[in-house]
C-alpha atoms as a PDB file:
ATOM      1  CA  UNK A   1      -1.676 -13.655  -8.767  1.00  0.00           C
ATOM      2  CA  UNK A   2      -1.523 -10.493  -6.676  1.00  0.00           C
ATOM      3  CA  UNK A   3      -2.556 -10.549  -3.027  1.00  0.00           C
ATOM      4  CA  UNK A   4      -1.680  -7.192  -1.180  1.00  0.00           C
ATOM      5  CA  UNK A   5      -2.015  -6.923   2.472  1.00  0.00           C
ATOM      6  CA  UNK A   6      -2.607  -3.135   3.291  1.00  0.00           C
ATOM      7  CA  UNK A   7      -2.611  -2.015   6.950  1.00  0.00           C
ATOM      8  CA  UNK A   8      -2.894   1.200   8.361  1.00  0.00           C
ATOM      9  CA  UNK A   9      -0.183   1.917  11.135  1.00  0.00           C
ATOM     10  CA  UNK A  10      -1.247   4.658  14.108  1.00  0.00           C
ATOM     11  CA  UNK A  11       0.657   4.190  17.478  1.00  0.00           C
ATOM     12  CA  UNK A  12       2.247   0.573  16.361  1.00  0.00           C
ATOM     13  CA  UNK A  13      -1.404  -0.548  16.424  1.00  0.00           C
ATOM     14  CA  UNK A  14      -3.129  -1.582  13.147  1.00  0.00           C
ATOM     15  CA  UNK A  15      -6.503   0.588  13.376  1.00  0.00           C
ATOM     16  CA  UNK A  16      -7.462  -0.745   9.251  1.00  0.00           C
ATOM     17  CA  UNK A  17      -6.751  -3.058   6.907  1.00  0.00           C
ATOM     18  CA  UNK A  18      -7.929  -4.805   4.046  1.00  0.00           C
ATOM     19  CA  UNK A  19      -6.532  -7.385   1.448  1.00  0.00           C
ATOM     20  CA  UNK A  20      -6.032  -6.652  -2.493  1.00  0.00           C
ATOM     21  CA  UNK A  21      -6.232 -10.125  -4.314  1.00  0.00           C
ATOM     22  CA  UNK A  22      -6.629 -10.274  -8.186  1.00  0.00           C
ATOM     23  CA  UNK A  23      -6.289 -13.407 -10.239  1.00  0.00           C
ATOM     24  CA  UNK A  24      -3.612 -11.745 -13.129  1.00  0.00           C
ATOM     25  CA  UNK A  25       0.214 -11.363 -13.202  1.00  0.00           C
ATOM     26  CA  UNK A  26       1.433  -8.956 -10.606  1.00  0.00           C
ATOM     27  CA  UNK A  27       2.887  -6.007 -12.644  1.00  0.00           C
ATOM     28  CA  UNK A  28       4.833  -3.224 -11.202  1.00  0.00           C
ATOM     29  CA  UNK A  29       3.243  -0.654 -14.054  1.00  0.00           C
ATOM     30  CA  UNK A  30       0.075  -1.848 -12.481  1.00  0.00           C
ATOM     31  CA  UNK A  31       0.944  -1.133  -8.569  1.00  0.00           C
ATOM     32  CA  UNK A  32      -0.698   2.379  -8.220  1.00  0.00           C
ATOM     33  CA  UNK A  33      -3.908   1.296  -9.084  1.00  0.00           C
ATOM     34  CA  UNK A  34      -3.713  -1.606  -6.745  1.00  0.00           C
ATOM     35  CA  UNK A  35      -2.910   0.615  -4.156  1.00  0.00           C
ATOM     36  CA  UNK A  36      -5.833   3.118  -5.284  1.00  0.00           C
ATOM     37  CA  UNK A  37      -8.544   0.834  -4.462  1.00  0.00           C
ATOM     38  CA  UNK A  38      -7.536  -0.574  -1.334  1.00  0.00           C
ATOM     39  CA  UNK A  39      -7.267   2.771  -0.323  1.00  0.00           C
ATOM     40  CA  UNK A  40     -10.713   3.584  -1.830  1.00  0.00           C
ATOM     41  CA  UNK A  41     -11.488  -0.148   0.338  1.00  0.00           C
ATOM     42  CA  UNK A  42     -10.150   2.078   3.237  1.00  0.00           C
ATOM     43  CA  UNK A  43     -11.483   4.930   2.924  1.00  0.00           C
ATOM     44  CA  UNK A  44      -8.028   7.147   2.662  1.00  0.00           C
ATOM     45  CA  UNK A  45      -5.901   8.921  -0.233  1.00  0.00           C
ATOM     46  CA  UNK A  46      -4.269   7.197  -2.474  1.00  0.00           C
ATOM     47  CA  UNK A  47      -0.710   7.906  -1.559  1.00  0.00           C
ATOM     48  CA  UNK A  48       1.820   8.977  -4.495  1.00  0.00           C
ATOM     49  CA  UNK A  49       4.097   6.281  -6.119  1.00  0.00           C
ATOM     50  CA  UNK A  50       7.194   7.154  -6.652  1.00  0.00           C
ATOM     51  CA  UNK A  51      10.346   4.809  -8.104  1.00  0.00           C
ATOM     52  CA  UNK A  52      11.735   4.349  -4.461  1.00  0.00           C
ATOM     53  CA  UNK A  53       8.645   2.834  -3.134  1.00  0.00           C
ATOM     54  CA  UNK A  54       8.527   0.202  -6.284  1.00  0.00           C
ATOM     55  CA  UNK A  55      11.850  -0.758  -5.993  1.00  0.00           C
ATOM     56  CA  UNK A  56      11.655  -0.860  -2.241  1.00  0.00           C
ATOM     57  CA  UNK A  57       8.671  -3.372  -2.542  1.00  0.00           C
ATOM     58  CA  UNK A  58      10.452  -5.566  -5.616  1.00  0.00           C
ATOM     59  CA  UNK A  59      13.157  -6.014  -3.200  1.00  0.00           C
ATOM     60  CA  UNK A  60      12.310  -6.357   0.149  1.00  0.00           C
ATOM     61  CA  UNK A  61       8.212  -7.235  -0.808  1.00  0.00           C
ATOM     62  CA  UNK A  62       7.888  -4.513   2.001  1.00  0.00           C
ATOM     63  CA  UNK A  63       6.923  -0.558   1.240  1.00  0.00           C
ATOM     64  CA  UNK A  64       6.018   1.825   3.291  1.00  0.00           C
ATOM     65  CA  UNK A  65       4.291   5.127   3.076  1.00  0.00           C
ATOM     66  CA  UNK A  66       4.645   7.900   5.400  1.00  0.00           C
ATOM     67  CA  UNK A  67       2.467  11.177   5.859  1.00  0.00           C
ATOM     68  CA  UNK A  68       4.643  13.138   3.531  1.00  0.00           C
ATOM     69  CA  UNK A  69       3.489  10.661   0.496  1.00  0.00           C
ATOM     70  CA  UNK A  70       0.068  12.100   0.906  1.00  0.00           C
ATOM     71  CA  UNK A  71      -1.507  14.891  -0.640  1.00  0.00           C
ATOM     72  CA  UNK A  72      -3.592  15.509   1.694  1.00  0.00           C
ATOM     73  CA  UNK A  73      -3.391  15.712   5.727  1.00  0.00           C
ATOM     74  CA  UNK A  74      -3.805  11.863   7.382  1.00  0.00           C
ATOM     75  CA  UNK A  75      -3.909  11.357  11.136  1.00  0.00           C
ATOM     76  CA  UNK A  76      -1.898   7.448  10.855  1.00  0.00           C
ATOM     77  CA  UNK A  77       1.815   7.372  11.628  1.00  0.00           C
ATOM     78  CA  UNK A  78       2.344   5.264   7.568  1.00  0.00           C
ATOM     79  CA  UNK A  79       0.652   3.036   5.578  1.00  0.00           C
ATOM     80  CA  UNK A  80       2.559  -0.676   5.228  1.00  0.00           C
ATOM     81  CA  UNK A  81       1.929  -2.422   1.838  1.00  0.00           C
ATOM     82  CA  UNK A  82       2.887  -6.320   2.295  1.00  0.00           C
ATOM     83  CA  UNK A  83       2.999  -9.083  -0.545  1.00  0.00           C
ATOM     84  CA  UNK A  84       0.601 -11.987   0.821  1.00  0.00           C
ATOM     85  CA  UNK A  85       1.650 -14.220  -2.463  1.00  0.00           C
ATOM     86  CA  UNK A  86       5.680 -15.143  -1.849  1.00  0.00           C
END
């Protein structure tokens, strides 16, 4: 099962969130696209993916994305990507 808790960071305050939940085996090849529709859910860019931010999330279930891993200009200090299903 994969149950993502996304939540939009500006000022320490959470201004959006939303939760990802699909009934199939969490796979990492798969994490991008989870991310891309709760950030469709959200209405924001879909951030870019790189290695660090999978193998921060397989080990701390934790990841993070800043400004700089968007393509386009945001006005949130980061995005914070949470596993729900420990």
């Amino acid at each position: 099962m994969v149950k993502l808790w996304i939540k939009v960071i500006k000022d320490d305050k959470i201004v959006k969130d939303t939760v990802v939940e699909k009934f199939e085996k969490f796979e990492y090849s798969a994490f991008a696209d989870y991310l891309s529709e709760a950030c469709y859910t959200l209405d924001l860019a879909t951030p870019v993916v790189i290695k660090n931010h999978i193998f921060n999330y397989a080990k701390y279930n934790v990841v993070r994305f800043l400004p700089s891993d968007f393509l386009e200009p945001v006005d949130f200090d980061y995005v914070w990507v949470e596993n729900l299903d420990r």
